[in-house]
C-alpha atoms as a PDB file:
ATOM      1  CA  UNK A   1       9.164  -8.316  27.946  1.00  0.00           C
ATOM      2  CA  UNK A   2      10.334  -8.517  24.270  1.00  0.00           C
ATOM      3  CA  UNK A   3       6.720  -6.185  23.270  1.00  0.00           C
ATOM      4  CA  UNK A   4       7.982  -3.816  26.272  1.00  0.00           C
ATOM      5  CA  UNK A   5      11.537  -3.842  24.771  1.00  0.00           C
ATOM      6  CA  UNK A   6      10.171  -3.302  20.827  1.00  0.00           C
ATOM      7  CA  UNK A   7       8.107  -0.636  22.193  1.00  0.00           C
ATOM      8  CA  UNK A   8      11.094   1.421  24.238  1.00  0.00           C
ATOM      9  CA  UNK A   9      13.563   0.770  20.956  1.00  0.00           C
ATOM     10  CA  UNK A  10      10.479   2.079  18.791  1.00  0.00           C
ATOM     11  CA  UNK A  11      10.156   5.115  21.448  1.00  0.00           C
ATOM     12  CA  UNK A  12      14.176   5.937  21.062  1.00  0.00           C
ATOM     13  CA  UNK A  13      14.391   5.753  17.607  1.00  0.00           C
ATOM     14  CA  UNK A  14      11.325   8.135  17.721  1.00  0.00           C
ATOM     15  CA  UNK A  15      13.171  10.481  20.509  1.00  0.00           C
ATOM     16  CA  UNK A  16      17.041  10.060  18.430  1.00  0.00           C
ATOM     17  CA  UNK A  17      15.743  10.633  14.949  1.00  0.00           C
ATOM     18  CA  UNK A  18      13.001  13.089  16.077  1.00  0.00           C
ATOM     19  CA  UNK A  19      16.164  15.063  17.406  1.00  0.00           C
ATOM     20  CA  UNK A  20      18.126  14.960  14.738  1.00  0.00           C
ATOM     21  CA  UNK A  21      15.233  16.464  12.539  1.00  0.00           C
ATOM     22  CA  UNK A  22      15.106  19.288  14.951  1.00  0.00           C
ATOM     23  CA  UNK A  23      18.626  20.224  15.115  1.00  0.00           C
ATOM     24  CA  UNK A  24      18.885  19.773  10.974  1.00  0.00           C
ATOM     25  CA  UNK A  25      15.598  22.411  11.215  1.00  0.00           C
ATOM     26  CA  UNK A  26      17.752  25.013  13.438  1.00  0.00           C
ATOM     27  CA  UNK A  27      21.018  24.938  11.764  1.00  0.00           C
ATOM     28  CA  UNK A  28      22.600  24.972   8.532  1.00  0.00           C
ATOM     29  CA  UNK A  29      23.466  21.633   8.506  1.00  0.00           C
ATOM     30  CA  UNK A  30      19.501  20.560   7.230  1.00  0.00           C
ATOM     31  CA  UNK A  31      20.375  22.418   3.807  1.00  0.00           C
ATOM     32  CA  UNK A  32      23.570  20.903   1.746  1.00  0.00           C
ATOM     33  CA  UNK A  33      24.286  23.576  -1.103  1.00  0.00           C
ATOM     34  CA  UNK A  34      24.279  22.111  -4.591  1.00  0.00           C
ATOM     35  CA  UNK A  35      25.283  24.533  -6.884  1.00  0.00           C
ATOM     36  CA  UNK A  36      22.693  27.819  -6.753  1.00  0.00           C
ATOM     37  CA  UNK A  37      19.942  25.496  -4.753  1.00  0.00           C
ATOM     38  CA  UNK A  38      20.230  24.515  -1.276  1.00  0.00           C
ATOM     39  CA  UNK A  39      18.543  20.731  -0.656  1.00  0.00           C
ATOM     40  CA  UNK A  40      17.016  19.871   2.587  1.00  0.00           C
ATOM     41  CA  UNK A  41      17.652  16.433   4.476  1.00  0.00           C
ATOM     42  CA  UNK A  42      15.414  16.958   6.782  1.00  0.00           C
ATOM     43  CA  UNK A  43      13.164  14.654   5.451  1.00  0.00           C
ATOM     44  CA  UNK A  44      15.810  11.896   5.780  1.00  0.00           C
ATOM     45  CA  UNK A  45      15.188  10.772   9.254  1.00  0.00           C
ATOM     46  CA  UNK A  46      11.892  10.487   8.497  1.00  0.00           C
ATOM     47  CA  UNK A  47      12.491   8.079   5.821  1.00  0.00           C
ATOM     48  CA  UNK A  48      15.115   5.985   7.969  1.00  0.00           C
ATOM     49  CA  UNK A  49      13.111   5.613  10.934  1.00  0.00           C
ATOM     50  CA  UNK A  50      10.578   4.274   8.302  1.00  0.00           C
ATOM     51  CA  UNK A  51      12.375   1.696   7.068  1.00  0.00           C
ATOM     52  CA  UNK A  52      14.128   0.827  10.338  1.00  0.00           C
ATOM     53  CA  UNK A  53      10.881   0.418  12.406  1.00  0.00           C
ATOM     54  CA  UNK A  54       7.655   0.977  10.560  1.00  0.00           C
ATOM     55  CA  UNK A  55       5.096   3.851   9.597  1.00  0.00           C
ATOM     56  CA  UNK A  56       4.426   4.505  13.001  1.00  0.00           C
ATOM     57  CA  UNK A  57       7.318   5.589  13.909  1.00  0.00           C
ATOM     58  CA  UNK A  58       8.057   7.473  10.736  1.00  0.00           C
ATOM     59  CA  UNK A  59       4.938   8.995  10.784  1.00  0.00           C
ATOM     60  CA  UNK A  60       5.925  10.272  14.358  1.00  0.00           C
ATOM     61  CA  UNK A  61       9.393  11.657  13.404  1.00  0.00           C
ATOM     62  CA  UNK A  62       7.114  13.335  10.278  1.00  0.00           C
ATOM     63  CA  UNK A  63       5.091  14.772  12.909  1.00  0.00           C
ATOM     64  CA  UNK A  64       7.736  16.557  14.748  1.00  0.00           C
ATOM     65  CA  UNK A  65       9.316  17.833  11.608  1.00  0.00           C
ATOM     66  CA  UNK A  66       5.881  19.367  10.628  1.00  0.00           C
ATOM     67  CA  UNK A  67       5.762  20.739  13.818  1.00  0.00           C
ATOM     68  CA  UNK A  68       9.278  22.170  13.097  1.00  0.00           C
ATOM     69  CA  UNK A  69       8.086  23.083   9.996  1.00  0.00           C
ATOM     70  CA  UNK A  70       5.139  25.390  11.961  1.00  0.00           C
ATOM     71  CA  UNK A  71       7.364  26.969  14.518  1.00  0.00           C
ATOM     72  CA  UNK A  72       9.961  28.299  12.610  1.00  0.00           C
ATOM     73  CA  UNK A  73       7.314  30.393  10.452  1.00  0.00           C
ATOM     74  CA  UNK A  74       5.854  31.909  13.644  1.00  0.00           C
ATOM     75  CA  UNK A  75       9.269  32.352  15.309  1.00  0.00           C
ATOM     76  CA  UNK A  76      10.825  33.399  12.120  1.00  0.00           C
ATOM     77  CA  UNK A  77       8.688  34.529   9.468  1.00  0.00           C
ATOM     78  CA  UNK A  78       9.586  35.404   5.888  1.00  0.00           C
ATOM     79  CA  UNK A  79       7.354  36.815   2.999  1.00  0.00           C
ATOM     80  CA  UNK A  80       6.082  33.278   2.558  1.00  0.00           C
ATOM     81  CA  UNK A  81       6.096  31.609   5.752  1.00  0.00           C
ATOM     82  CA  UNK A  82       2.296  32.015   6.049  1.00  0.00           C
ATOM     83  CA  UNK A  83       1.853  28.849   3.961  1.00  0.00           C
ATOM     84  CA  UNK A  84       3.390  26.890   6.670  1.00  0.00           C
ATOM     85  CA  UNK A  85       1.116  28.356   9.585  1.00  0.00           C
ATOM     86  CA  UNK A  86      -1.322  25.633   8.088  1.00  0.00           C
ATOM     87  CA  UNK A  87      -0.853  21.719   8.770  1.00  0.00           C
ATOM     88  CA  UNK A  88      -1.821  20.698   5.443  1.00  0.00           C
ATOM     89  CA  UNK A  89       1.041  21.947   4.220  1.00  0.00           C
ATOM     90  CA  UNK A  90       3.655  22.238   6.868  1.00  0.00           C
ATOM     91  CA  UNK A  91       2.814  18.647   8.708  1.00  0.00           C
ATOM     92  CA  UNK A  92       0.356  16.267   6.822  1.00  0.00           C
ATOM     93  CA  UNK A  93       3.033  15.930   3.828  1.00  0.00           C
ATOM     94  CA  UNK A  94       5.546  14.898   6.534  1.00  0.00           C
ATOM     95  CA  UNK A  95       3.547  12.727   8.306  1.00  0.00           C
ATOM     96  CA  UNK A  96       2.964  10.896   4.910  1.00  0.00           C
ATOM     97  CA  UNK A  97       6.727  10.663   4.062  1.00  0.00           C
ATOM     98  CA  UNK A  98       6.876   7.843   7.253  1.00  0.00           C
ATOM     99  CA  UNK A  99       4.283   5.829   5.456  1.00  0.00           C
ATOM    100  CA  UNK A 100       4.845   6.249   1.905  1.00  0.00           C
ATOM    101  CA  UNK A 101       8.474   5.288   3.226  1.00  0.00           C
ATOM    102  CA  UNK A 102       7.382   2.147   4.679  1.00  0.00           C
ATOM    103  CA  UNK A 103       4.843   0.566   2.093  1.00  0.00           C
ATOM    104  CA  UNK A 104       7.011   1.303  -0.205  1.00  0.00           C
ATOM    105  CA  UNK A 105       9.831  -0.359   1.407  1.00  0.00           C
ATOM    106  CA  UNK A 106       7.536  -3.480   2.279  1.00  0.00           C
ATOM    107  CA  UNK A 107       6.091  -3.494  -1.375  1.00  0.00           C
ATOM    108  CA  UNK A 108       9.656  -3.642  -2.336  1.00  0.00           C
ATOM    109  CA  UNK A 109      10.962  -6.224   0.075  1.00  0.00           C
ATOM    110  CA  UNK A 110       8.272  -8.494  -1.143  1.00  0.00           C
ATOM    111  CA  UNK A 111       8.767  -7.969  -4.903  1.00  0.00           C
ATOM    112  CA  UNK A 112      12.366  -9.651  -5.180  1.00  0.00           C
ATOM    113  CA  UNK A 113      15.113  -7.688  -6.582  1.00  0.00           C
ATOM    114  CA  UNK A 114      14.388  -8.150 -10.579  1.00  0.00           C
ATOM    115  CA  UNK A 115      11.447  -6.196 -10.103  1.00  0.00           C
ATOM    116  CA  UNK A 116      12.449  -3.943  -8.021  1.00  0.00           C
ATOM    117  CA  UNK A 117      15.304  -3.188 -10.104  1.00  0.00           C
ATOM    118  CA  UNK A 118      12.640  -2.333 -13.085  1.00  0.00           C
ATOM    119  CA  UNK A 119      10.411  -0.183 -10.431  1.00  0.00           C
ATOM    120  CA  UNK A 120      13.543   1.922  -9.711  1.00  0.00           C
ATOM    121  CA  UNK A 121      14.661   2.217 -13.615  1.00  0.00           C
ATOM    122  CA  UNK A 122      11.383   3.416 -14.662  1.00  0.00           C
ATOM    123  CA  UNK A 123      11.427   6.005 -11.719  1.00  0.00           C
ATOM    124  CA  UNK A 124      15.089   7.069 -13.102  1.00  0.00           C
ATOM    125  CA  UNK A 125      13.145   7.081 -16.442  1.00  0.00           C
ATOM    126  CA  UNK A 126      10.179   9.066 -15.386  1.00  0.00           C
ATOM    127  CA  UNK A 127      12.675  12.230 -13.626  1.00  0.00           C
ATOM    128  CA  UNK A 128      14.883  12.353 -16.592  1.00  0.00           C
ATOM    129  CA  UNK A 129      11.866  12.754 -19.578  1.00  0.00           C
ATOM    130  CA  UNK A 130      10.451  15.057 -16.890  1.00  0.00           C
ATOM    131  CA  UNK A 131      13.297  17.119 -17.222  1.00  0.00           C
ATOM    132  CA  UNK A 132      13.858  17.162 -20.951  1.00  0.00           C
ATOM    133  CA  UNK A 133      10.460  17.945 -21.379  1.00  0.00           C
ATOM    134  CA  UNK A 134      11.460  21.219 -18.727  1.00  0.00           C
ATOM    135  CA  UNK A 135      14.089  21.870 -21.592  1.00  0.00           C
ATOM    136  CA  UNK A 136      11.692  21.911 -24.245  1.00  0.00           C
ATOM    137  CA  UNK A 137       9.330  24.046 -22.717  1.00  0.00           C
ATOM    138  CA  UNK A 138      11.808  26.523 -21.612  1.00  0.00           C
ATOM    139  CA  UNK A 139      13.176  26.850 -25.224  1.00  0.00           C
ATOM    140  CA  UNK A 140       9.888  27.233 -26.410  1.00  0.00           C
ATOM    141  CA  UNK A 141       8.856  30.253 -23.899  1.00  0.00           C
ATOM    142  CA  UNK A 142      12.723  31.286 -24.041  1.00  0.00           C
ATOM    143  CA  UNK A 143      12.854  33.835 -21.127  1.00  0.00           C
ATOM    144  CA  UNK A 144      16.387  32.751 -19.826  1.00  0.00           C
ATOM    145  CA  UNK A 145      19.001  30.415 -19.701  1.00  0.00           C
ATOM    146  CA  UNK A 146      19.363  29.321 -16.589  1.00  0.00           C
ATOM    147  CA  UNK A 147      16.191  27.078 -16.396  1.00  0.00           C
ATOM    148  CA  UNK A 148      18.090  25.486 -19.183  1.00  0.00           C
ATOM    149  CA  UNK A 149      21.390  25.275 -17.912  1.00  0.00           C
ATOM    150  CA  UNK A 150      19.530  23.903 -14.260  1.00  0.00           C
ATOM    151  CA  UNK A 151      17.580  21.351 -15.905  1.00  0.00           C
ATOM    152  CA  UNK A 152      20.679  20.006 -18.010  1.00  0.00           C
ATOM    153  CA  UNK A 153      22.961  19.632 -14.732  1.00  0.00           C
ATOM    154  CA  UNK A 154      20.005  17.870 -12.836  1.00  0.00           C
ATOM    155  CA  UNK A 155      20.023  15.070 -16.165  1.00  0.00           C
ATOM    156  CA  UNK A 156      23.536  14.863 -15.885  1.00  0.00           C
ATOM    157  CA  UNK A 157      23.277  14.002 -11.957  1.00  0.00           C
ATOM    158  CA  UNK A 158      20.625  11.487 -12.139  1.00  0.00           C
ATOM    159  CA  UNK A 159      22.049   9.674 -14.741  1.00  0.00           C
ATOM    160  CA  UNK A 160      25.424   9.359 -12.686  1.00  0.00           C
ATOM    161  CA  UNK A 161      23.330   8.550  -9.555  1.00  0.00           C
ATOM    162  CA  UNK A 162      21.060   6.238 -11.515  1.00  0.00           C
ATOM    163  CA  UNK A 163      24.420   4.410 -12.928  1.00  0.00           C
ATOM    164  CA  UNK A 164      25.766   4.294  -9.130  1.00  0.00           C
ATOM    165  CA  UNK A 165      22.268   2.874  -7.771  1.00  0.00           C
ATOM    166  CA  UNK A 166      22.268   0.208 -10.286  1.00  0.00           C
ATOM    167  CA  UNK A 167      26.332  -0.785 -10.501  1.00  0.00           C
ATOM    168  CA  UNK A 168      26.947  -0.503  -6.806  1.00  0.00           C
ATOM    169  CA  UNK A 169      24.264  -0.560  -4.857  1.00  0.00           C
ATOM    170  CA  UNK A 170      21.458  -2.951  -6.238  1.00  0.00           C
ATOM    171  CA  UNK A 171      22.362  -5.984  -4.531  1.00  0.00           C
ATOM    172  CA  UNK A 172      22.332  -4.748  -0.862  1.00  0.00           C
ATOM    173  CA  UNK A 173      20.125  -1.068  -0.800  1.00  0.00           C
ATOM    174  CA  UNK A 174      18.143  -1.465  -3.992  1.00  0.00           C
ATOM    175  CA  UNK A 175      14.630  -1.564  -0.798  1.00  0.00           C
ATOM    176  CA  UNK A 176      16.356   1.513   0.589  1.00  0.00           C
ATOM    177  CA  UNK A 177      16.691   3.457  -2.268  1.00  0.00           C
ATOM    178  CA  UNK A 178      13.243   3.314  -4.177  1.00  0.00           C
ATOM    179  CA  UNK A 179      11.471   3.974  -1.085  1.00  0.00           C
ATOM    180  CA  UNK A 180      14.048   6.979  -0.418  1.00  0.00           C
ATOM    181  CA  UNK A 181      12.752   8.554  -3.553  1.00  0.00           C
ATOM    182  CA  UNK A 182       9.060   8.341  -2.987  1.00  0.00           C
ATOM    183  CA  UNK A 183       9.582   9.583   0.259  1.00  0.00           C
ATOM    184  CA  UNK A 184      11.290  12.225  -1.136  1.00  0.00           C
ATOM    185  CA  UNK A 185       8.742  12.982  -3.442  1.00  0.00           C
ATOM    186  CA  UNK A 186       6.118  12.736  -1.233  1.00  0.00           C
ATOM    187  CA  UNK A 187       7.896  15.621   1.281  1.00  0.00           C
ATOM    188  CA  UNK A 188       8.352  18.043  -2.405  1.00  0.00           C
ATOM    189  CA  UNK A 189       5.196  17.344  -3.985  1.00  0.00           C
ATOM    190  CA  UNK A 190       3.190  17.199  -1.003  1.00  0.00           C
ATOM    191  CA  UNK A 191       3.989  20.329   0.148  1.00  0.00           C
ATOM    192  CA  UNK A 192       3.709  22.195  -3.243  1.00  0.00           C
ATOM    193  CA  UNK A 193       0.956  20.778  -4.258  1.00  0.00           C
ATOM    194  CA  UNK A 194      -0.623  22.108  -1.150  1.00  0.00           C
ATOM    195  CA  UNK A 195       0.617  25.408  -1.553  1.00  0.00           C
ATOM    196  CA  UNK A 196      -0.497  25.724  -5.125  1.00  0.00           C
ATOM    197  CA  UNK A 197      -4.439  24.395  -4.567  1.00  0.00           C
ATOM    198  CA  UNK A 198      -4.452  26.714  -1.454  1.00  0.00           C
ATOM    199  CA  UNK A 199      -2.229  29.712  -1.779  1.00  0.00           C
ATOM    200  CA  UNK A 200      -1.195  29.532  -5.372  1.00  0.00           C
ATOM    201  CA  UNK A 201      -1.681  32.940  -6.345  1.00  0.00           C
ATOM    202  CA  UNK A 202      -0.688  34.577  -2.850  1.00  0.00           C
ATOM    203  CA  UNK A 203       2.256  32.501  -2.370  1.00  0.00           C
ATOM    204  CA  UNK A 204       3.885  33.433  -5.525  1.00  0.00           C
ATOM    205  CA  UNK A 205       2.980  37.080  -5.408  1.00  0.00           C
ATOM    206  CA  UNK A 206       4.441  36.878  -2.123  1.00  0.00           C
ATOM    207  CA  UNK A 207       7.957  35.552  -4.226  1.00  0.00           C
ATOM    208  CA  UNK A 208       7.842  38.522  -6.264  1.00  0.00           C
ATOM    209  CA  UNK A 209       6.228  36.844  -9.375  1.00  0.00           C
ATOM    210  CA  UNK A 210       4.010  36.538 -12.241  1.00  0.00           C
ATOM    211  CA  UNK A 211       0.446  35.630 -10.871  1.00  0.00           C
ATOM    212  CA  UNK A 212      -0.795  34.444 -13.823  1.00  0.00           C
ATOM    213  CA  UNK A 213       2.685  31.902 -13.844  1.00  0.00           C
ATOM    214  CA  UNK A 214       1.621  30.197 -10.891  1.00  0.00           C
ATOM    215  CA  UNK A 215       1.794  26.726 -11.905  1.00  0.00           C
ATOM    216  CA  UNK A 216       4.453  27.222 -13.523  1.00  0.00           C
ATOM    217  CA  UNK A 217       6.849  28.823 -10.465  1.00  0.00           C
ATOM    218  CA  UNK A 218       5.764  26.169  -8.501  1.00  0.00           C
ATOM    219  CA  UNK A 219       6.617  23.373 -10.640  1.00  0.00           C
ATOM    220  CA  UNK A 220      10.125  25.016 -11.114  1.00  0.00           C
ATOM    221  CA  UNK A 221      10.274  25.264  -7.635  1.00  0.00           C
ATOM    222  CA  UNK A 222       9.569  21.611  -7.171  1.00  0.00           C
ATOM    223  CA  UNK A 223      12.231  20.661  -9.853  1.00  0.00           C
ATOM    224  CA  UNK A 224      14.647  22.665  -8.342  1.00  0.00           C
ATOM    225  CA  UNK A 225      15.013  21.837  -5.202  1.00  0.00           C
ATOM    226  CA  UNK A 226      13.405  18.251  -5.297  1.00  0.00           C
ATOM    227  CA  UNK A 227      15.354  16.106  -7.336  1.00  0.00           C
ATOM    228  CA  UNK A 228      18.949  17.216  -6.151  1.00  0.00           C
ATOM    229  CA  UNK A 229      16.972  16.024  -2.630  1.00  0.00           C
ATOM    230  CA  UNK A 230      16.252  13.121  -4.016  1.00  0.00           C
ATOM    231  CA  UNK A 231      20.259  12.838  -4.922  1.00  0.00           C
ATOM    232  CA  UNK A 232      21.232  13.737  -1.524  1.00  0.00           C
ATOM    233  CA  UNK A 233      18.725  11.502   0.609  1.00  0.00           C
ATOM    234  CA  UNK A 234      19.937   7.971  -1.711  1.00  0.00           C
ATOM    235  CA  UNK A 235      23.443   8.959  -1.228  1.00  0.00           C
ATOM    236  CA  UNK A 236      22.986   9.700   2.740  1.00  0.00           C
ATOM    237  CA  UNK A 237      19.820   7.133   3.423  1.00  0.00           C
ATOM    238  CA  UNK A 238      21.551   4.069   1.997  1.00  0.00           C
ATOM    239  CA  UNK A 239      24.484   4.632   4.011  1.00  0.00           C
ATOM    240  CA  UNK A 240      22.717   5.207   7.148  1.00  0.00           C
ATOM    241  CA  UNK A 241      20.718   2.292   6.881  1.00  0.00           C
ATOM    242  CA  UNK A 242      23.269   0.106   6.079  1.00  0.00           C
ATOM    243  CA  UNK A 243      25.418   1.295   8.826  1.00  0.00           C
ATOM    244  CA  UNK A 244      22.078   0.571  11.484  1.00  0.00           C
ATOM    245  CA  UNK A 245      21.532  -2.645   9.610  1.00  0.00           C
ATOM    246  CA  UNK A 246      25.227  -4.157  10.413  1.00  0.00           C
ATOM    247  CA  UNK A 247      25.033  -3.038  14.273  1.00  0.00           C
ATOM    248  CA  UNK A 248      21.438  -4.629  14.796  1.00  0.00           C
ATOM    249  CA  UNK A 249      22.998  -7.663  13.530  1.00  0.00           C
END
C-alpha cells in the first residue's frame, strides 16, 4: 500500500507539474520580462518536481516540456524554430534538468551546509568573472554599448541575489538553491550548446547575423537570457519548495 501510494503521489506530481509546464509553454506567463530580455520559468517545475520526488519524476516533467518545446515549432514556427524540430536540442537538455536537479540536490543534502555554502559562493564567483570578462571583451571589440550596459546590470543582480541567498536564505533553502542553478544551467547551456555543434552557422544566419560570429551570438545569447533565469528560478524555486515542504509536514 505505502509503494502504491508513493507511486500515485509520484504520478500527480508528474500530471500537476507536467501541467503547469504546459500552460507556462502556451501563455505569457512562462516568460517574466526583465528589462529588454524576457526569462523563461519553464524550466522551474522541472527542477521542483526534482527535488520534491526524484530524477524520475523530473526527468518526466523534462520530457513533456521537450515535447512542448517540439510542438510549438511545428504549430508555430519562426525563422529559427527548426532547431527545435530535433530532440537533442528541444528535449534531451530538459530531460537532464530533472537529474542534474536531483544529484545535485542529494550531493548537497549530504555535504552539510559549510560546504555547501562554499559550492554556492564559488558558483556566484564563477557567473560574476564570467561576466566581467564579457565586459572586457566587448570593450576590446567595441561595437556597442549595450552588451556593456547588459553585462553590468546582470553583475549588479547577482551580487544582490548572491547577498540575499547567503543572508536570508542559507539556513533553510541553501539544497534548493544550488541545485536551482545547475538546473538552470543545464536547460541554457544544454540547449545552446546543441544548437551551436549542430546548427551553428544556420541558426544564426537564420537571426540575421554574422556567420563567422557564431560562437560568439550564441554565447551572448546564453548570457542574456540565462543568468536573469537563473535569478528568477532561486527567487520562485525556493519559495515553492518551501511552501510544499511545510504542507507535507
Amino acid at each position: 500500500m505505502k509503494k502504491t501510494s508513493l507511486s500515485i503521489k509520484k504520478m500527480a506530481m508528474v500530471g500537476v507539474l507536467g501541467g503547469l509546464s504546459i500552460l507556462l509553454g502556451l501563455t505569457p506567463l512562462g516568460f517574466i520580462p526583465i528589462g529588454p530580455t524576457r526569462a523563461t520559468i519553464m524550466h522551474i517545475p522541472v527542477i521542483i518536481g526534482a527535488i520534491m520526488e526524484g530524477p524520475l519524476v523530473g526527468a518526466s516533467i523534462g520530457l513533456i516540456f521537450g515535447i512542448l518545446s517540439m510542438f510549438q515549432a511545428m504549430s508555430n514556427p519562426t525563422p529559427v524554430s527548426f532547431v527545435f524540430l530535433n530532440p537533442l536540442v528541444s528535449i534531451l537538455p530538459r530531460v537532464l534538468i530533472g537529474i542534474v536537479s536531483f544529484y545535485a540536490y542529494k550531493l548537497i543534502k549530504d555535504l552539510g551546509e559549510n560546504k555547501s555554502l562554499k559550492i554556492l559562493n564559488l558558483l556566484w564567483l564563477g557567473i560574476i568573472v564570467y561576466l566581467v570578462y564579457g565586459i572586457y571583451v566587448n570593450i576590446i571589440e567595441f561595437n556597442s554599448i549595450w552588451p556593456i550596459l547588459m553585462n553590468i546590470l546582470l553583475i549588479v543582480l547577482s551580487l544582490l541575489v548572491a547577498f540575499y541567498a547567503n543572508k536570508k536564505l542559507k539556513n533553510n533553502a541553501i539544497d534548493i538553491i544550488i541545485p536551482t542553478i545547475l538546473g538552470t544551467l543545464t536547460n541554457t547551456v544544454g540547449v545552446l550548446s546543441a544548437i551551436y555543434f549542430l546548427y551553428g552557422q544556420r541558426f544564426v544566419l537564420a537571426l540575421g547575423q554574422d556567420v563567422d560570429m557564431a560562437k560568439k551570438v550564441i554565447i551572448g545569447i546564453g548570457i542574456t537570457n540565462g543568468i536573469p533565469e537563473v535569478i528568477v528560478a532561486i527567487i520562485l524555486a525556493t519559495n515553492i519548495v518551501k511552501v510544499l515542504r511545510n504542507r507535507n509536514k
